[in-house]
Protein backbone atom coordinates (compact mmCIF):
# COMPACT_ATOMS: atom_id res chain seq x y z
CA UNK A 1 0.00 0.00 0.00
CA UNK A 2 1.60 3.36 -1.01
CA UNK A 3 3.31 5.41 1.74
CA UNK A 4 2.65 1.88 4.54
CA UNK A 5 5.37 0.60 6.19
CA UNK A 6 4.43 -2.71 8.06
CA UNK A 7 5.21 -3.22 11.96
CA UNK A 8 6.95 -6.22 12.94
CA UNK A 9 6.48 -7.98 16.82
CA UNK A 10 9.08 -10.44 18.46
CA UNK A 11 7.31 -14.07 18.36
CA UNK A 12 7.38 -14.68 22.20
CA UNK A 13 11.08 -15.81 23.25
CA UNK A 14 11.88 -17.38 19.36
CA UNK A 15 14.12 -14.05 18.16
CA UNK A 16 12.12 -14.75 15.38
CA UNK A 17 10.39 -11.05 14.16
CA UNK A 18 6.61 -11.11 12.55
CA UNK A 19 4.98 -8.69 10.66
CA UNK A 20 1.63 -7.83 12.80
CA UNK A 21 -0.38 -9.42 10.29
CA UNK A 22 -0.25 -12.72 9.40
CA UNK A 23 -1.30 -14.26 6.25
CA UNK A 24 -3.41 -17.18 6.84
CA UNK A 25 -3.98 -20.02 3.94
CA UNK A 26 -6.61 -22.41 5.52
CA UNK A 27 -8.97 -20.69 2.28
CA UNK A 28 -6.71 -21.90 -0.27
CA UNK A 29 -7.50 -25.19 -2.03
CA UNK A 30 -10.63 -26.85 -2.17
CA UNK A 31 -11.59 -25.23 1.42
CA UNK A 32 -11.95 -21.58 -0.38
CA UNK A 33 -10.40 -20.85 -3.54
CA UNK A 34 -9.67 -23.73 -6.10
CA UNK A 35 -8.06 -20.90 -8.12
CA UNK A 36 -4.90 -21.98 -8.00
CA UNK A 37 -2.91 -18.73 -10.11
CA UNK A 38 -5.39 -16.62 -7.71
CA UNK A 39 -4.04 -17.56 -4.76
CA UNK A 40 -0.44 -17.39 -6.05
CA UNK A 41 -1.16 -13.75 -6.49
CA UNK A 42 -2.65 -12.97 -3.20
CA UNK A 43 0.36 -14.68 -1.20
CA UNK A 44 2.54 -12.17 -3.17
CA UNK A 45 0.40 -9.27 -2.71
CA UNK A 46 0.66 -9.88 0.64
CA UNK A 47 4.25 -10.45 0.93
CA UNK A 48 4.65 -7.23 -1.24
CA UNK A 49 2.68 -5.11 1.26
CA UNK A 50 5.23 -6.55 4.19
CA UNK A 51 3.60 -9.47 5.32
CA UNK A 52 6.08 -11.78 6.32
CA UNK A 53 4.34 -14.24 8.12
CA UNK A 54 2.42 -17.21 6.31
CA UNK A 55 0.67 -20.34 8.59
CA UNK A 56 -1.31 -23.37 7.21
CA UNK A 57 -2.08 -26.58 7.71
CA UNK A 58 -1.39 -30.34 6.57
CA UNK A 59 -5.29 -30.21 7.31
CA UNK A 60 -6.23 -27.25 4.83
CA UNK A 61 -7.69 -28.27 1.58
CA UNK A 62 -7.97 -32.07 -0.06
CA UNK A 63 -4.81 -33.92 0.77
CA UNK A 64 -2.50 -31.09 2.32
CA UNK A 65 -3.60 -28.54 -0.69
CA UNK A 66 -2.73 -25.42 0.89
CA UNK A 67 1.01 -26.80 2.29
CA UNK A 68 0.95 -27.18 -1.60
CA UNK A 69 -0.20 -23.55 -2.73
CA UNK A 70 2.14 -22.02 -0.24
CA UNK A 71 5.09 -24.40 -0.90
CA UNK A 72 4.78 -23.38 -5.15
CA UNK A 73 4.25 -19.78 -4.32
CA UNK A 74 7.15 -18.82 -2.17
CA UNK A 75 9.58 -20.67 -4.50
CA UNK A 76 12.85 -17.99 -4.74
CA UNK A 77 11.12 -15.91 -1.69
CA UNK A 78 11.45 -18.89 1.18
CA UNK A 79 14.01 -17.15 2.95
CA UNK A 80 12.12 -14.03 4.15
CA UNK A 81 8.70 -15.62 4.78
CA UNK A 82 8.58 -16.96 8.62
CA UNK A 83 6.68 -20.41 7.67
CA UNK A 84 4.10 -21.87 10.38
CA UNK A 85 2.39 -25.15 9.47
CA UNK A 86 0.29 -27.77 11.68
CA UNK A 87 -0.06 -31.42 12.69
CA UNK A 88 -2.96 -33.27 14.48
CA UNK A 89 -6.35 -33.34 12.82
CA UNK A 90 -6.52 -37.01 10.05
CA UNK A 91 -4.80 -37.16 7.07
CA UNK A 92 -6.18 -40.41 5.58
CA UNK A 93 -7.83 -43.41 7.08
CA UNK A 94 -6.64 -45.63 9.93
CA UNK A 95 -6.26 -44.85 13.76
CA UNK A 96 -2.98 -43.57 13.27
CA UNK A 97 -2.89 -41.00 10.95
CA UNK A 98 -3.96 -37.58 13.41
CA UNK A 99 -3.43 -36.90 16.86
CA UNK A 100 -0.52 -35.98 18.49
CA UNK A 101 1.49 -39.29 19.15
CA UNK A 102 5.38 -39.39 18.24
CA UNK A 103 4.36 -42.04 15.39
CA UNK A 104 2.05 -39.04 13.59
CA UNK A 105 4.31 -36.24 14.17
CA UNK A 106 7.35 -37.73 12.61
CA UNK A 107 5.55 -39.13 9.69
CA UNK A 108 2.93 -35.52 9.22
CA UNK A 109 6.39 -33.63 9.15
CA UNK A 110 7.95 -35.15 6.70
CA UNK A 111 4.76 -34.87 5.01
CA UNK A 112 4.55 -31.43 5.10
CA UNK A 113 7.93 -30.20 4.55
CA UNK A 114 7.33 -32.16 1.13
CA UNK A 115 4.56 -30.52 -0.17
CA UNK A 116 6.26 -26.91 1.24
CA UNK A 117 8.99 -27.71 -0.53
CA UNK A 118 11.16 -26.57 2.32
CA UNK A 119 13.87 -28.20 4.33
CA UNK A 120 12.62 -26.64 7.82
CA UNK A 121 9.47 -25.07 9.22
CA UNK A 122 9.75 -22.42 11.10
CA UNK A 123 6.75 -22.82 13.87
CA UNK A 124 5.01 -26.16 13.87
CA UNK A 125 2.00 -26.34 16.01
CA UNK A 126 -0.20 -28.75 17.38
CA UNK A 127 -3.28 -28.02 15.99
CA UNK A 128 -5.74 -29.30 18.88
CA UNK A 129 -5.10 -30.70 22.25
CA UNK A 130 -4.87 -34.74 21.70
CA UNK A 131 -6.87 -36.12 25.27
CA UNK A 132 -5.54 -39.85 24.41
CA UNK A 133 -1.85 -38.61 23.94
CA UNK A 134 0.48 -37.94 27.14
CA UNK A 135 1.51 -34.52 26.39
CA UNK A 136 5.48 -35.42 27.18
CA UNK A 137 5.01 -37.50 24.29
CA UNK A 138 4.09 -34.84 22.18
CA UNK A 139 6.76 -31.94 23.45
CA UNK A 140 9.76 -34.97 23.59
CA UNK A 141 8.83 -35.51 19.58
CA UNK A 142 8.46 -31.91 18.75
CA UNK A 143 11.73 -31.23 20.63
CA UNK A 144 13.87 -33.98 18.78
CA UNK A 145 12.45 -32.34 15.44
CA UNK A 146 14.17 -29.05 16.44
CA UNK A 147 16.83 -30.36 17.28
CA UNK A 148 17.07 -32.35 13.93
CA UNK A 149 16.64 -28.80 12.22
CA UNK A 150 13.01 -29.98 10.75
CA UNK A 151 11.45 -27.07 12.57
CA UNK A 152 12.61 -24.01 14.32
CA UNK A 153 10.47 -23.44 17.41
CA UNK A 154 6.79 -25.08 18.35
CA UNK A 155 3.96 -23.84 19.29
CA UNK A 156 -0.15 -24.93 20.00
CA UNK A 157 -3.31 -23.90 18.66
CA UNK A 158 -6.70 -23.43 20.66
CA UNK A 159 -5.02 -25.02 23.88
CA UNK A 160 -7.23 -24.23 27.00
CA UNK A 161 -5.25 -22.41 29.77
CA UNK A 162 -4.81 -25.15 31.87
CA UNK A 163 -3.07 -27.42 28.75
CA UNK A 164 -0.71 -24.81 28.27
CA UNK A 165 0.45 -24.69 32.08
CA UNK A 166 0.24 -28.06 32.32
CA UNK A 167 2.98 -28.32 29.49
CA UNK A 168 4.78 -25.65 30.26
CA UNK A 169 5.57 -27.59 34.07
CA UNK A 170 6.52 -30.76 31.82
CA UNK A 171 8.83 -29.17 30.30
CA UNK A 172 10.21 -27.46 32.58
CA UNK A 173 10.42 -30.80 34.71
CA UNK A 174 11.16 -32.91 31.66
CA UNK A 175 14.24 -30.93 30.17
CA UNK A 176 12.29 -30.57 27.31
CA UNK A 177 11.89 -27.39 24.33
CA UNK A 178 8.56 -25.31 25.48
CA UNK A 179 5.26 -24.45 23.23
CA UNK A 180 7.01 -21.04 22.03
CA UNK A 181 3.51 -20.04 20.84
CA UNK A 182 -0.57 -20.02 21.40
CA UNK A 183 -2.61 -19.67 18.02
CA UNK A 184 -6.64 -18.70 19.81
CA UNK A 185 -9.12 -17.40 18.30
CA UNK A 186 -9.89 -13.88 19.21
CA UNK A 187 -12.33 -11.33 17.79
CA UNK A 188 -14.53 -8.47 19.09
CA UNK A 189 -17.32 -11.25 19.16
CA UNK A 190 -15.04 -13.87 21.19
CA UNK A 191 -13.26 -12.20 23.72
CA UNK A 192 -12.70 -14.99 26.35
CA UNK A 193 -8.84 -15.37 25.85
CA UNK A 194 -8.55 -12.37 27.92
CA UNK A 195 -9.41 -13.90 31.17
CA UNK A 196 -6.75 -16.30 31.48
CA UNK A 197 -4.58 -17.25 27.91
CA UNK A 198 -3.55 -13.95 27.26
CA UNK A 199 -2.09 -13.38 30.68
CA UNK A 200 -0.59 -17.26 30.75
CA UNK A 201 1.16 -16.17 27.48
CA UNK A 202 2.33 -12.70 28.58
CA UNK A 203 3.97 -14.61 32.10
CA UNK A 204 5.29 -17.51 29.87
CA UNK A 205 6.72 -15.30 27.22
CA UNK A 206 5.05 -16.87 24.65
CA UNK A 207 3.89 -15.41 20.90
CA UNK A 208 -0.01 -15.24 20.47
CA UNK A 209 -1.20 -15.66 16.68
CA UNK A 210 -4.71 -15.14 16.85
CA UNK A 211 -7.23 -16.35 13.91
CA UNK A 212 -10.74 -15.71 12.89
CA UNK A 213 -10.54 -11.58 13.51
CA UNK A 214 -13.98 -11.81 12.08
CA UNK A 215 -15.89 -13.67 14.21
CA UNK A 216 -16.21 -16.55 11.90
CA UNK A 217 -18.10 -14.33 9.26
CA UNK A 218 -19.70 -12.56 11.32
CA UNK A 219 -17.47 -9.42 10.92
CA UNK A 220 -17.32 -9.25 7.18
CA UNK A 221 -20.59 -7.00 7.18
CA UNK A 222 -22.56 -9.60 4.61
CA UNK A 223 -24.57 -11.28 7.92
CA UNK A 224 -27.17 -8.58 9.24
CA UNK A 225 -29.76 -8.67 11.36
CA UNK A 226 -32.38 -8.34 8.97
CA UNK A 227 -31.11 -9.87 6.23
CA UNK A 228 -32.08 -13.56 5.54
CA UNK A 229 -29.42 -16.14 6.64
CA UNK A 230 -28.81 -18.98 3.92
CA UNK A 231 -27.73 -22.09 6.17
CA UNK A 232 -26.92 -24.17 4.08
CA UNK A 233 -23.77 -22.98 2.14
CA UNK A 234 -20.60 -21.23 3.54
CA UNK A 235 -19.86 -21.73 6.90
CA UNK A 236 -23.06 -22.12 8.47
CA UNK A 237 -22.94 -25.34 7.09
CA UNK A 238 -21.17 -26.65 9.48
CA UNK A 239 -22.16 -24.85 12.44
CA UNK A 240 -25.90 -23.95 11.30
CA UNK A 241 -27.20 -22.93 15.16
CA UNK A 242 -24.22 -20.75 15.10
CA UNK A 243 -25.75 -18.65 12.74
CA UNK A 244 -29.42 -19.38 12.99
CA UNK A 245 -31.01 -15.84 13.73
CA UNK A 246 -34.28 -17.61 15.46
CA UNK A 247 -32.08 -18.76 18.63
CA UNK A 248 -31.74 -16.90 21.24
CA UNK A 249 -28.02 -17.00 22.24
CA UNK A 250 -27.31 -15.53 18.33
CA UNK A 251 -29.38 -12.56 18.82
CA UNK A 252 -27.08 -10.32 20.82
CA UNK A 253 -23.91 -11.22 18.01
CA UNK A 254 -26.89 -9.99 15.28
CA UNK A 255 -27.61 -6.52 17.58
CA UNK A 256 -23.81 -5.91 18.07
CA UNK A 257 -22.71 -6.18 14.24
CA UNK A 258 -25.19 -3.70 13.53
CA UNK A 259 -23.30 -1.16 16.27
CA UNK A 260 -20.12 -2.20 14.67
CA UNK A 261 -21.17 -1.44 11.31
CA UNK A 262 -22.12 2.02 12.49
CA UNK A 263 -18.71 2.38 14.58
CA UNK A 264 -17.03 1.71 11.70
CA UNK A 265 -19.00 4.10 9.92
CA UNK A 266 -18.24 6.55 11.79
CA UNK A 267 -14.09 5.87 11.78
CA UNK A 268 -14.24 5.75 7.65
CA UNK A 269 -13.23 1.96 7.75
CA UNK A 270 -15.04 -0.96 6.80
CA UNK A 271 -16.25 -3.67 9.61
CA UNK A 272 -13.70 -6.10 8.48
CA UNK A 273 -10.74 -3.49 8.81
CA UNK A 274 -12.21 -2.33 12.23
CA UNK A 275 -12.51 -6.20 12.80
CA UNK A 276 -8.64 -7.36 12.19
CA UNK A 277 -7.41 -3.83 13.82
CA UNK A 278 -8.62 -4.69 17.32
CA UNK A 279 -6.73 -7.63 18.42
CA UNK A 280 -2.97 -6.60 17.74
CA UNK A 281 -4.04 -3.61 19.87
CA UNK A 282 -3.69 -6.42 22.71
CA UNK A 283 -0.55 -6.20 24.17
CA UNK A 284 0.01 -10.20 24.21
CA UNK A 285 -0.76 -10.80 20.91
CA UNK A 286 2.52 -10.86 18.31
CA UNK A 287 0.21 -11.29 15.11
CA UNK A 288 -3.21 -11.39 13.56
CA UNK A 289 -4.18 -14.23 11.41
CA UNK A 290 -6.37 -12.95 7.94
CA UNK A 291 -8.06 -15.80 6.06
CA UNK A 292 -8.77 -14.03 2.80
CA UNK A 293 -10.41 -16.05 0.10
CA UNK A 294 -10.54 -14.01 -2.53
CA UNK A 295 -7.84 -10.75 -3.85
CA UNK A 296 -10.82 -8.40 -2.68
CA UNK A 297 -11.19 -9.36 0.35
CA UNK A 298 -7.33 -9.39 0.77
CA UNK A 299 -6.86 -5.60 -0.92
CA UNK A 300 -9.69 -4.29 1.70
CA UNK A 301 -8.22 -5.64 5.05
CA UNK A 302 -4.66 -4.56 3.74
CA UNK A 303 -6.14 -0.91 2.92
CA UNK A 304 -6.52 -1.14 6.90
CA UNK A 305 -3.43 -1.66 7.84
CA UNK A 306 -2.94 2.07 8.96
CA UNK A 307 -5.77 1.82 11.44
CA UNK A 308 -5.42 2.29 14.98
CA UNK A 309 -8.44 2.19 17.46
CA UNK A 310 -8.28 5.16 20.28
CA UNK A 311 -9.24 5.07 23.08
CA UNK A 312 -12.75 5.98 22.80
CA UNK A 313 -13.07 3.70 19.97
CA UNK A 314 -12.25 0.62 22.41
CA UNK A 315 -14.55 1.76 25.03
CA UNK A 316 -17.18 1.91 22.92
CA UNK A 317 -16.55 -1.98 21.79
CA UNK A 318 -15.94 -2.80 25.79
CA UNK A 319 -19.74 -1.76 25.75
CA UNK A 320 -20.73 -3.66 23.24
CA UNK A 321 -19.09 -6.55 24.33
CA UNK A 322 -17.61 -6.88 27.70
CA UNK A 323 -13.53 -7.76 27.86
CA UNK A 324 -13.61 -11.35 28.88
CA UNK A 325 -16.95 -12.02 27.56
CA UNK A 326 -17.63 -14.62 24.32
CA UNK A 327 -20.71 -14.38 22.64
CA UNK A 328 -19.11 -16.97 20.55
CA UNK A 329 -19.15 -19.94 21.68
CA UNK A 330 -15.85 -22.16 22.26
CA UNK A 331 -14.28 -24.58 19.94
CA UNK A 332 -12.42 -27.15 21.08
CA UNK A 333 -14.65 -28.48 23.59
CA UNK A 334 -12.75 -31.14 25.98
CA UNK A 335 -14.20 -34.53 26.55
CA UNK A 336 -15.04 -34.23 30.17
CA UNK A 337 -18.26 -32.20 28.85
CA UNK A 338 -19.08 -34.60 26.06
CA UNK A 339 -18.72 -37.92 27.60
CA UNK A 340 -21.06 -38.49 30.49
CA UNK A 341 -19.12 -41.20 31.69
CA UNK A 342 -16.22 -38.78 32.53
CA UNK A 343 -18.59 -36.20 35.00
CA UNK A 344 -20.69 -39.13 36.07
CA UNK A 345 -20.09 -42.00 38.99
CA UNK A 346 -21.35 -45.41 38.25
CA UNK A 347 -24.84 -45.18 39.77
CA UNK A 348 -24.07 -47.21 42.46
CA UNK A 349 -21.31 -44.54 44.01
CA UNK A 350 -23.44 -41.43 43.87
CA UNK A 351 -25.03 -41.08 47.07
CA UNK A 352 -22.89 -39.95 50.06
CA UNK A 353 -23.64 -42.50 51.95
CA UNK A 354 -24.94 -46.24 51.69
CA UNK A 355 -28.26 -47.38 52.51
């Protein structure tokens, strides 16, 4: 963008420097945008504009597509792009072939730096916490890779608080390499990370990369409160009572878009540039993930780039929605509150005393 120089953050502890926004390619492939010149061009447009900073997925797109896109498009620029990848949701069929086991990790790595076309990664992260997986298994294999040179630091992705602690002590305990890095998801809409990630990260001096800035469409202006919802394509497809305007818990995210719209209104921006510009205001957070999926969408949140919120601006939003407070529901939701079995005694063992 003429006359914008991009800001660069330290990644936690890594040395490593990021440009405040990151580039995220989870729409490239046959997730987004099968387009595959398109997205060529929007991966340089953003590395023109000073984005340095590129994550994906072995998950993203039909057999590792995106790893793919990204690996073709920063052939001859490899060396100036800090790469971030992940391991841990399936890759094919069998038992084996996800989670976060030692067996997965060294055989999705390998598998990734192949269709990168890269000899190292520069932050691999676990993409979800793995409940049937000791995490010392998981740190002890993500350390060896480091130490091989397959990846330069590690890092998780939607880890509740406790997880994080939890593997930090490990580590610590273990003689083990750290999770360098927390990748949440943080918007105006979910604002939860605030109570107790943010400040974990800050005291742990880890990086924060934060995805879905727009609420998981609802930022993007398109979804109004008087507009009819189509639940059956996009993302509401998977998620329909997410979106579905009759419930009650989805009313309040319909009121508050419309008082964002008019915020941003009233700071000459659009609702997705007001959108992405409020988390890096958040002193924990090194970079903020953008999930373009088309050169449009990419050109108007770059346009933004200049924006910073006052004051006033974030009072107003800590109206609308309360620091702390999600009106977005969580998601990774851990087993103890899907499985009965784990929050219920056999029948027999429930009363505090026998008969």
């Amino acid at each position: 963008m003429p006359g914008m120089t991009m800001r660069y953050r330290p990644l936690g502890g890594t040395g490593i420097e990021v440009s405040a926004y990151c580039l995220g390619a989870m729409m490239f492939g046959s997730e987004g945008n099968t387009d595959l010149d398109e997205c060529t061009r929007m991966i340089h447009t953003a590395l023109d504009a000073g984005i340095n900073f590129i994550d994906t997925a072995d998950a993203y797109g039909e057999d590792g597509g995106s790893e793919r896109i990204v690996g073709e498009a920063l052939k001859g620029r490899r060396d100036d792009v800090v790469l971030a990848t992940k391991v841990h949701f399936a890759m094919g069929d069998g038992p084996n072939r996800s989670g976060n086991s030692r067996r997965w990790i060294a055989r999705a790595v390998e598998d990734s730096l192949r269709r990168l076309g890269t000899d190292w990664i520069d932050l691999y992260q676990v993409h979800r916490p793995d409940p049937t997986t000791d995490i010392e298994e998981t740190l002890s294999a993500l350390t060896d890779l480091v130490h091989q040179g397959k990846i330069r630091a590690f890092g998780c992705s939607t880890f509740p608080a406790d997880h994080i602690a939890e593997a930090h002590a490990i580590s610590a305990a273990r003689g083990l390499l750290p999770f360098r890095t927390e990748q949440p998801p943080y918007s105006i809409l979910a604002r939860g990370i605030e109570r107790a990630i943010l400040p974990l990260c800050q005291r742990s001096g880890m990086g924060v990369l934060t995805w879905s800035p727009l609420g998981w469409g609802f930022l993007t202006g398109r979804i109004r409160k008087d507009s009819p919802v189509d639940l059956t394509t996009g993302r509401a497809v998977h998620n329909p009572s997410r979106f579905d305007p009759s419930l009650p818990a989805n009313q309040r995210k319909y009121e508050v878009v419309e008082e964002l719209i008019a915020l941003a209104a009233e700071l000459g921006c659009t609702l997705p540039q007001l959108a992405v510009a409020f988390p890096i205001v958040h002193p924990a957070v090194s970079s903020v993930i953008l999930g373009p999926r088309t050169p449009s969408q990419l050109d108007d949140l770059l346009a933004g780039t200049a924006l910073e919120l006052d004051d006033a601006t974030l009072d107003r939003i800590d109206e609308l929605v309360p620091p702390g407070t999600d009106l977005m529901e969580a998601t990774w939701t851990p087993p103890a509150l899907t499985d009965a079995t784990l929050r219920r005694r056999p029948s027999t063992e429930r009363a505090a005393a026998d008969r």
